[in-house]
PDB file of N, CA and C in Angstrom:
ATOM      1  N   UNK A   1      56.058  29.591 -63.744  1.00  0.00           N
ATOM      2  CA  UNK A   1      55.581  30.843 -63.244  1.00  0.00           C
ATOM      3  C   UNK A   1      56.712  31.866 -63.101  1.00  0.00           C
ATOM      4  N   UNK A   2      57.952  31.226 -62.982  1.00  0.00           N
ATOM      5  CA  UNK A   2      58.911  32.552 -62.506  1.00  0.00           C
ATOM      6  C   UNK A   2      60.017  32.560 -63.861  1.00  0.00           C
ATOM      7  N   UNK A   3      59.759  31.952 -65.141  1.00  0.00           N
ATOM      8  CA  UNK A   3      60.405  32.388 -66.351  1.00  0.00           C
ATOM      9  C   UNK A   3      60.346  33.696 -66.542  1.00  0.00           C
ATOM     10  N   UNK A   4      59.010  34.464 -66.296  1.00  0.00           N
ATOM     11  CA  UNK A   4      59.439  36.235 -66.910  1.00  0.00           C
ATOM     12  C   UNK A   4      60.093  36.695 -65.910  1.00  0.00           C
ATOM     13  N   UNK A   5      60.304  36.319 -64.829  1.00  0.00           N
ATOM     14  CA  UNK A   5      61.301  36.889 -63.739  1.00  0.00           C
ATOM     15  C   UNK A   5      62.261  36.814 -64.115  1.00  0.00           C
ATOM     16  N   UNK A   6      62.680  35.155 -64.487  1.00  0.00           N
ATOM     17  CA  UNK A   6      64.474  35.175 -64.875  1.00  0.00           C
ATOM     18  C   UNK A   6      65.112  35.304 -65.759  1.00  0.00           C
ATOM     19  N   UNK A   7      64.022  35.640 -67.062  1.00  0.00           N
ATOM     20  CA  UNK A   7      64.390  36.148 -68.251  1.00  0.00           C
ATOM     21  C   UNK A   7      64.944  37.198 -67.846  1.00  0.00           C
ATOM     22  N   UNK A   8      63.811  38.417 -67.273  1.00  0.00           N
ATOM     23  CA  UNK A   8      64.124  40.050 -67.080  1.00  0.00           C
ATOM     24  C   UNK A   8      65.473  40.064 -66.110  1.00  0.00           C
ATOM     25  N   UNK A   9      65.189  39.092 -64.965  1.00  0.00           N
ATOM     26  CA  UNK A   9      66.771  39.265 -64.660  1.00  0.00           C
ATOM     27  C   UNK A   9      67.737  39.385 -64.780  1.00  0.00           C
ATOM     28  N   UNK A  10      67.979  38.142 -65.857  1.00  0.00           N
ATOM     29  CA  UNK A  10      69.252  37.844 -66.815  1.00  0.00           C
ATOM     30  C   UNK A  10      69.605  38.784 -67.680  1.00  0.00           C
ATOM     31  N   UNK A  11      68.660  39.097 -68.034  1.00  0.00           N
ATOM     32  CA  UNK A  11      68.982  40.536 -68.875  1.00  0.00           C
ATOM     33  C   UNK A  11      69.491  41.861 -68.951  1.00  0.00           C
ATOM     34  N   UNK A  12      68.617  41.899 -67.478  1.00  0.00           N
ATOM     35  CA  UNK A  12      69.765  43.032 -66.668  1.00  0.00           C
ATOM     36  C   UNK A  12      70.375  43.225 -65.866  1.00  0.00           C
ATOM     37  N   UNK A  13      70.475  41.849 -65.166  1.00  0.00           N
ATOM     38  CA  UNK A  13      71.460  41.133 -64.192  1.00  0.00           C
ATOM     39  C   UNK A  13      72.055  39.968 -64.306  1.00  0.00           C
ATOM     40  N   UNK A  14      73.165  39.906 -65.729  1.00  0.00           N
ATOM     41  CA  UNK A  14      73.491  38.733 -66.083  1.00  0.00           C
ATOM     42  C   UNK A  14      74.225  37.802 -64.710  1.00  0.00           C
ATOM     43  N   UNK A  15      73.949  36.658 -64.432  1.00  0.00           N
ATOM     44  CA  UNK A  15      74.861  35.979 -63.476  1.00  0.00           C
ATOM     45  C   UNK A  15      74.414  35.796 -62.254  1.00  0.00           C
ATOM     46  N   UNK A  16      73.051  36.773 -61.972  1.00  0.00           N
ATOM     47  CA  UNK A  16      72.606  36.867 -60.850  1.00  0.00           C
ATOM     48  C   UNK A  16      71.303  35.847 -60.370  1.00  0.00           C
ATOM     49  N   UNK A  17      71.080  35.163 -59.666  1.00  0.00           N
ATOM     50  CA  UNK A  17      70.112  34.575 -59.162  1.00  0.00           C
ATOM     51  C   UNK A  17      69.386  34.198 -58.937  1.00  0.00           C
ATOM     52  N   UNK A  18      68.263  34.132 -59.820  1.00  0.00           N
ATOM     53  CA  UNK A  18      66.760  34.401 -58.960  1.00  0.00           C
ATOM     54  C   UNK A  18      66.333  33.785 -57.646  1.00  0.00           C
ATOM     55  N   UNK A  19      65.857  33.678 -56.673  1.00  0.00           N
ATOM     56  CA  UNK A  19      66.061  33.138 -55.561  1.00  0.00           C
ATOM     57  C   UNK A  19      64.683  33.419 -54.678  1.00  0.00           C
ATOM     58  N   UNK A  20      63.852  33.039 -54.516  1.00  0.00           N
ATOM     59  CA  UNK A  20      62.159  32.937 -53.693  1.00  0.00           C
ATOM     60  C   UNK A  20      62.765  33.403 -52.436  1.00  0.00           C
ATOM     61  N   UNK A  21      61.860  33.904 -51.583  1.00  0.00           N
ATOM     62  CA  UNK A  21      62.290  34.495 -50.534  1.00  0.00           C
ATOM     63  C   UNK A  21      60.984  34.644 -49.799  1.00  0.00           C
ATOM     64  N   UNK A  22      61.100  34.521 -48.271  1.00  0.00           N
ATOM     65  CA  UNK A  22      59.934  35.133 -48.040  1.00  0.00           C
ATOM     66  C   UNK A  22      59.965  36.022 -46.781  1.00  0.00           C
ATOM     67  N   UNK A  23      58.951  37.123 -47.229  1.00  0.00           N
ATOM     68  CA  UNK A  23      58.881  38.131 -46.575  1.00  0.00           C
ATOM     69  C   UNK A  23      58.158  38.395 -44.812  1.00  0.00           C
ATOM     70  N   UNK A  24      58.658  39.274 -43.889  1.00  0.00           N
ATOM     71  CA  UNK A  24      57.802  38.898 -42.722  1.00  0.00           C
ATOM     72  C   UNK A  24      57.038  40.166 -42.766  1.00  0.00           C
ATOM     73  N   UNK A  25      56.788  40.913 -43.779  1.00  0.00           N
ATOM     74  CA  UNK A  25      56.211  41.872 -43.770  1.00  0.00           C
ATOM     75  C   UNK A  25      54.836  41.288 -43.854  1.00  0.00           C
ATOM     76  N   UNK A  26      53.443  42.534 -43.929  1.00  0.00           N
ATOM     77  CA  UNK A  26      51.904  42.209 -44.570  1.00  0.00           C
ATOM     78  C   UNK A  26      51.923  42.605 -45.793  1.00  0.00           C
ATOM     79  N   UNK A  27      50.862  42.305 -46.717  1.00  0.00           N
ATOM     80  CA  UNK A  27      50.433  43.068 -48.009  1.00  0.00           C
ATOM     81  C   UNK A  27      49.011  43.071 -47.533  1.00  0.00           C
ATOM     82  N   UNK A  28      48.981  43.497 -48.634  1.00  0.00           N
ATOM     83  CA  UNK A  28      47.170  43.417 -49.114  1.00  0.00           C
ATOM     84  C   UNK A  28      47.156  42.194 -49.690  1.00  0.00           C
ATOM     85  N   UNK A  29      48.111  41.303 -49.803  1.00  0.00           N
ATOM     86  CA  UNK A  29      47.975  39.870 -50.397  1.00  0.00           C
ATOM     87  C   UNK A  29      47.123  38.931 -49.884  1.00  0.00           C
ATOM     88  N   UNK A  30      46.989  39.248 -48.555  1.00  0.00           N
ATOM     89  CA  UNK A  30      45.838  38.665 -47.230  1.00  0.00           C
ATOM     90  C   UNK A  30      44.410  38.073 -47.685  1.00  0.00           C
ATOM     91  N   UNK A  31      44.086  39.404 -48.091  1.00  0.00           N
ATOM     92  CA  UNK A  31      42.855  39.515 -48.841  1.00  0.00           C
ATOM     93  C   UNK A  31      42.438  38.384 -50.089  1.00  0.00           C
ATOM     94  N   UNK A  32      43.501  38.777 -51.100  1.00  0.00           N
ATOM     95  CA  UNK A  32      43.484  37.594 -52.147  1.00  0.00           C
ATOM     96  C   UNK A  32      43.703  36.082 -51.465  1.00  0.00           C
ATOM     97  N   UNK A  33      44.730  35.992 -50.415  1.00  0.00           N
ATOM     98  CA  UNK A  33      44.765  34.684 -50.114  1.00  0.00           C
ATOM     99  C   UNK A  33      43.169  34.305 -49.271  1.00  0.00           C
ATOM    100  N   UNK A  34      42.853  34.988 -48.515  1.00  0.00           N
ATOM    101  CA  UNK A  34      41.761  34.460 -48.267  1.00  0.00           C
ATOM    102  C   UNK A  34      40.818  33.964 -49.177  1.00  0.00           C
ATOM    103  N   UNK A  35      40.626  35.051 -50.059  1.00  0.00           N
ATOM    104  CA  UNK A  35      39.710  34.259 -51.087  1.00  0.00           C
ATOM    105  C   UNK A  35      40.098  32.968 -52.214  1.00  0.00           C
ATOM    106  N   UNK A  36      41.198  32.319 -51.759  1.00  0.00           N
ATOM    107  CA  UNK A  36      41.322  31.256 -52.262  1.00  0.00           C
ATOM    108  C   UNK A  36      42.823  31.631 -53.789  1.00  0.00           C
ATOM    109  N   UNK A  37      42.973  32.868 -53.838  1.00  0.00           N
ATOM    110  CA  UNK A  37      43.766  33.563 -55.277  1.00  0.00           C
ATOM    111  C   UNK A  37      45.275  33.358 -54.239  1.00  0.00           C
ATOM    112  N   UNK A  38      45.944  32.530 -54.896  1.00  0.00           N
ATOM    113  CA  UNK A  38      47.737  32.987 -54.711  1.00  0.00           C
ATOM    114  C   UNK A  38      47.981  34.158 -54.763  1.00  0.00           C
ATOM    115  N   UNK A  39      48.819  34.489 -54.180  1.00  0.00           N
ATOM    116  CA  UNK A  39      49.780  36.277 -54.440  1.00  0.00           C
ATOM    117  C   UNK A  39      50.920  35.818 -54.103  1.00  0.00           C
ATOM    118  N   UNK A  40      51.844  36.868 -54.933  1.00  0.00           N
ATOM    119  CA  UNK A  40      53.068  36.836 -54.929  1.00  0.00           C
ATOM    120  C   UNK A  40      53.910  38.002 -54.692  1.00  0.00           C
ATOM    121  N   UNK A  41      54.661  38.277 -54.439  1.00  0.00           N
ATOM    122  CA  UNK A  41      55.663  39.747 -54.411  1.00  0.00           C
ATOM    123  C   UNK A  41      56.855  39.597 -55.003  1.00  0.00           C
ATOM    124  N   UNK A  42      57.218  40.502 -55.418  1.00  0.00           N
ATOM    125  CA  UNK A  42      58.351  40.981 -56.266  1.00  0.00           C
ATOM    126  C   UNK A  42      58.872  42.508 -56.277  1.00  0.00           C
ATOM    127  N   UNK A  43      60.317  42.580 -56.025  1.00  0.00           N
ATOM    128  CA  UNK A  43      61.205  43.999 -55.864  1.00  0.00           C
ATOM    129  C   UNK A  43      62.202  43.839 -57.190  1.00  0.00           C
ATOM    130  N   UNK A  44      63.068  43.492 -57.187  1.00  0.00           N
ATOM    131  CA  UNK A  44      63.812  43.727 -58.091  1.00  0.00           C
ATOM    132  C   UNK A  44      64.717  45.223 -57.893  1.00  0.00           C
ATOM    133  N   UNK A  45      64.783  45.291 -56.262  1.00  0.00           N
ATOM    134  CA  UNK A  45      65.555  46.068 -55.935  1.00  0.00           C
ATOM    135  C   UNK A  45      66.531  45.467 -54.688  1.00  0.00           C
ATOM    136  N   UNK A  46      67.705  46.101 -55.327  1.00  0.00           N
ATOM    137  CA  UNK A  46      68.930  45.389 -53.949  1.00  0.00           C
ATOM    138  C   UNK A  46      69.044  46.622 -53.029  1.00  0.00           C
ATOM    139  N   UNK A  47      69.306  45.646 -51.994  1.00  0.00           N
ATOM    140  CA  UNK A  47      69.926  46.944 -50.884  1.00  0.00           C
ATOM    141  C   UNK A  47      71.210  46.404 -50.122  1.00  0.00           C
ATOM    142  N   UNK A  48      71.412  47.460 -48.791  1.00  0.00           N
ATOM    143  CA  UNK A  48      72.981  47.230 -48.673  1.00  0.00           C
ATOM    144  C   UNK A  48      72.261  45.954 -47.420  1.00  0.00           C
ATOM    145  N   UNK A  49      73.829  45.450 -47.314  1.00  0.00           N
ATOM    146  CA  UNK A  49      73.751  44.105 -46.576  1.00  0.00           C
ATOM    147  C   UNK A  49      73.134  44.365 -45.281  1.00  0.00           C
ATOM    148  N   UNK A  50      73.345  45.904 -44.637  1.00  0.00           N
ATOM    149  CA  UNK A  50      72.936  45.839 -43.421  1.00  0.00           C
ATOM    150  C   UNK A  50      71.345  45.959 -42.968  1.00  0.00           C
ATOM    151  N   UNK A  51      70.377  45.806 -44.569  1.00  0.00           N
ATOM    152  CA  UNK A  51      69.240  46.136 -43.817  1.00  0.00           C
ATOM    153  C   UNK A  51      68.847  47.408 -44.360  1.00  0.00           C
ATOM    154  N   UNK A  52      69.202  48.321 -44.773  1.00  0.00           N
ATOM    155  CA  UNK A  52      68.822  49.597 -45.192  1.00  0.00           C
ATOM    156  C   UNK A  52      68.230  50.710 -44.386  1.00  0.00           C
ATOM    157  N   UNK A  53      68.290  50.130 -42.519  1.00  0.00           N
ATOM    158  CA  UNK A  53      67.217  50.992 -41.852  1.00  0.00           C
ATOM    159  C   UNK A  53      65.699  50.350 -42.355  1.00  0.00           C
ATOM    160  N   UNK A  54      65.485  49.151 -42.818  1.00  0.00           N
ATOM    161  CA  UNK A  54      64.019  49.013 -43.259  1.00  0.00           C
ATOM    162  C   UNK A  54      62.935  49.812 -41.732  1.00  0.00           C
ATOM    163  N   UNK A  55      62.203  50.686 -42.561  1.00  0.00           N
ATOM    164  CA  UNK A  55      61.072  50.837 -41.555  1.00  0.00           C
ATOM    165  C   UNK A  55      61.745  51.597 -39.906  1.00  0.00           C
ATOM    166  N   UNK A  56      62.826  52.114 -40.493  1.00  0.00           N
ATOM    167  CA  UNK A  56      63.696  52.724 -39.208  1.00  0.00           C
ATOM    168  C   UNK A  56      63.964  54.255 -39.642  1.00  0.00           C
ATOM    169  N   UNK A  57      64.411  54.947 -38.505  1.00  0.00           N
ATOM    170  CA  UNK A  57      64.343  56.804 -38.969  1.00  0.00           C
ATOM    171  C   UNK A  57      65.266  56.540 -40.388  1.00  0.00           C
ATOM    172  N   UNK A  58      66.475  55.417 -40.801  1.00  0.00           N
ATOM    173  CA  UNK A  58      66.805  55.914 -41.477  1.00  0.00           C
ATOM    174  C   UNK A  58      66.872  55.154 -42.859  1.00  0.00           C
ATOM    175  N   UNK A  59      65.590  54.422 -42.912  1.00  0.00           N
ATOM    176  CA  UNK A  59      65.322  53.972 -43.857  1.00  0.00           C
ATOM    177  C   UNK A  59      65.621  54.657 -45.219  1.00  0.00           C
ATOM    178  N   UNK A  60      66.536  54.065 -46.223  1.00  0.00           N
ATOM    179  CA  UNK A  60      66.895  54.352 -47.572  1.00  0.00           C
ATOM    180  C   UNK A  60      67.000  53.204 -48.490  1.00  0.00           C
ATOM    181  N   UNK A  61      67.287  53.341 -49.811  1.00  0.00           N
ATOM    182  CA  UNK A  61      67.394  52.857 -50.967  1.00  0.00           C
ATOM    183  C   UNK A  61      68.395  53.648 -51.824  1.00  0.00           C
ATOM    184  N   UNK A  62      69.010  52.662 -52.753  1.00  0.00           N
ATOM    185  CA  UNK A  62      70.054  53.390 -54.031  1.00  0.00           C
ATOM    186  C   UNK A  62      69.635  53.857 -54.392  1.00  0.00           C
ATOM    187  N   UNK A  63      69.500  55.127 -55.529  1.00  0.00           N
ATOM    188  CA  UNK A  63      68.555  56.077 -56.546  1.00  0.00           C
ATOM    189  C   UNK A  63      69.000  54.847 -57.618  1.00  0.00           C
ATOM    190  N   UNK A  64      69.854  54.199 -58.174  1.00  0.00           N
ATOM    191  CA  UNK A  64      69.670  53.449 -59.191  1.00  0.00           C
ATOM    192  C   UNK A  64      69.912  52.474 -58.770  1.00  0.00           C
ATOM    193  N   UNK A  65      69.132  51.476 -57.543  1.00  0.00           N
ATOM    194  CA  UNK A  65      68.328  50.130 -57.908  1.00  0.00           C
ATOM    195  C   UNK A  65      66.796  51.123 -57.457  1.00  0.00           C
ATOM    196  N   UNK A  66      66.764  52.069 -57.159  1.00  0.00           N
ATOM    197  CA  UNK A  66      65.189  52.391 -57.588  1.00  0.00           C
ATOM    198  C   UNK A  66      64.742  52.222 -58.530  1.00  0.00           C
ATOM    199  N   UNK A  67      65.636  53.139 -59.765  1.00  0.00           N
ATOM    200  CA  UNK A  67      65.006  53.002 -60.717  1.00  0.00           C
ATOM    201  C   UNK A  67      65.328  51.655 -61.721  1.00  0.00           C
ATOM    202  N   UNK A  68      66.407  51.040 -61.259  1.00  0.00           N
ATOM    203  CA  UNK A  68      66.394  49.650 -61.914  1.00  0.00           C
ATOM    204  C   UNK A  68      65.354  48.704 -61.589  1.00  0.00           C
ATOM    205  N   UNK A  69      64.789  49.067 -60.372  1.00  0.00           N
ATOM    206  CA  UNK A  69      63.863  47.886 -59.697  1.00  0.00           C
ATOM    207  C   UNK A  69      62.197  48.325 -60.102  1.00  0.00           C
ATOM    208  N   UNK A  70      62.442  49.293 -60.840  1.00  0.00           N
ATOM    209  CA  UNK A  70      61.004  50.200 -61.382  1.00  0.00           C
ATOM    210  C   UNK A  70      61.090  49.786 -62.988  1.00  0.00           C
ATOM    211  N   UNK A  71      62.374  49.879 -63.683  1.00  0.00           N
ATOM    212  CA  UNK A  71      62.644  49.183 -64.789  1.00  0.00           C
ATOM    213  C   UNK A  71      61.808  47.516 -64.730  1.00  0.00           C
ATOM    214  N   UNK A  72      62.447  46.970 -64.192  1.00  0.00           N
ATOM    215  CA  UNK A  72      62.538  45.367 -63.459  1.00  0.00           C
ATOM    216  C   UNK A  72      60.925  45.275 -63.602  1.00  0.00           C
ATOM    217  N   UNK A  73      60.326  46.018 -62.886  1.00  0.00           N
ATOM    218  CA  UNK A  73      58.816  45.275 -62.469  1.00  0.00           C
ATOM    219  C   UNK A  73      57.810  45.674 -64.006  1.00  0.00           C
ATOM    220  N   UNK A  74      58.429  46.826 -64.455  1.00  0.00           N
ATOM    221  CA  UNK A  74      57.620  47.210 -65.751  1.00  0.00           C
ATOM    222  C   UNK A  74      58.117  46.189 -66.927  1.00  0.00           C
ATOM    223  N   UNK A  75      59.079  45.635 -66.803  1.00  0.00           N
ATOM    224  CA  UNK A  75      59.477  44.615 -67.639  1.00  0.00           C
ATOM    225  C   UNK A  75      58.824  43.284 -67.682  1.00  0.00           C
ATOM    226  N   UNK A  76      58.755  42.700 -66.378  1.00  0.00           N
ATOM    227  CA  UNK A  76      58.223  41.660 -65.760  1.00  0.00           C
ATOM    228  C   UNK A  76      56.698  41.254 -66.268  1.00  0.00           C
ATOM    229  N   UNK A  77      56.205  43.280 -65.561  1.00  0.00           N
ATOM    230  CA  UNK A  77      54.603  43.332 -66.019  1.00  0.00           C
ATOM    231  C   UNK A  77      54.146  42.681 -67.662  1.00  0.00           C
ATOM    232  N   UNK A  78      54.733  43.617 -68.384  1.00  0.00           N
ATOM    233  CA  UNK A  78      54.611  43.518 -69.985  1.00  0.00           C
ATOM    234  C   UNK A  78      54.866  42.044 -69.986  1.00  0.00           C
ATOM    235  N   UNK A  79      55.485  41.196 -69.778  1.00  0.00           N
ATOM    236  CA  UNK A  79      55.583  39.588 -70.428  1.00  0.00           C
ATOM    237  C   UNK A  79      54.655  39.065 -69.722  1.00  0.00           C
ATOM    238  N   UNK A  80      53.911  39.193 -68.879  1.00  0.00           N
ATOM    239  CA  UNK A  80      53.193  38.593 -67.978  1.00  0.00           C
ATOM    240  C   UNK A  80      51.967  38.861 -68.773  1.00  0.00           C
ATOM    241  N   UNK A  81      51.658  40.123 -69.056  1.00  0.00           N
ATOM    242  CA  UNK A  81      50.630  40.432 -69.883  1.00  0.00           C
ATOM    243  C   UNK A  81      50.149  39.960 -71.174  1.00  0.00           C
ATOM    244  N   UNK A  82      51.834  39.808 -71.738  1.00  0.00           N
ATOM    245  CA  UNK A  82      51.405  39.321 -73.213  1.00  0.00           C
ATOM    246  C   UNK A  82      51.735  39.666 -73.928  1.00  0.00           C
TER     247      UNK A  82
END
């Protein structure tokens, strides 16, 4: 299940990791899990070590792992698809 992840990774993050993680946030994933469907999440964006302000006045992100991590998931999508 997580080959198109570490393909796309490797590719544009040679050396780097892939690594499962889990989140204490909600999704809408709730929903699917109730009805019996797995969900999964995926970023493909880094941030700084301290946390980024997640969900704080000063919540930010890099402008390029934005758009690397927008690269990342449109990459991901397409092999997943087919």
């Amino acid at each position: 299940m997580l080959d198109p992840v570490k393909e796309v990774a490797a590719k544009m993050w040679p050396g780097v990791p892939v690594v499962p993680t889990q989140s204490t946030g909600a999704t809408d994933g709730r929903f699917l899990n109730a009805a019996g469907i797995a969900t999964y999440g995926l970023s493909g964006m880094f941030r700084d070590p301290d946390g980024s302000g997640v969900h704080g006045l000063n919540e930010r992100i890099r402008v390029r792992s934005l758009y690397e991590g927008r690269e990342f998931l449109y990459a991901v999508v397409k092999k997943y698809a087919g």
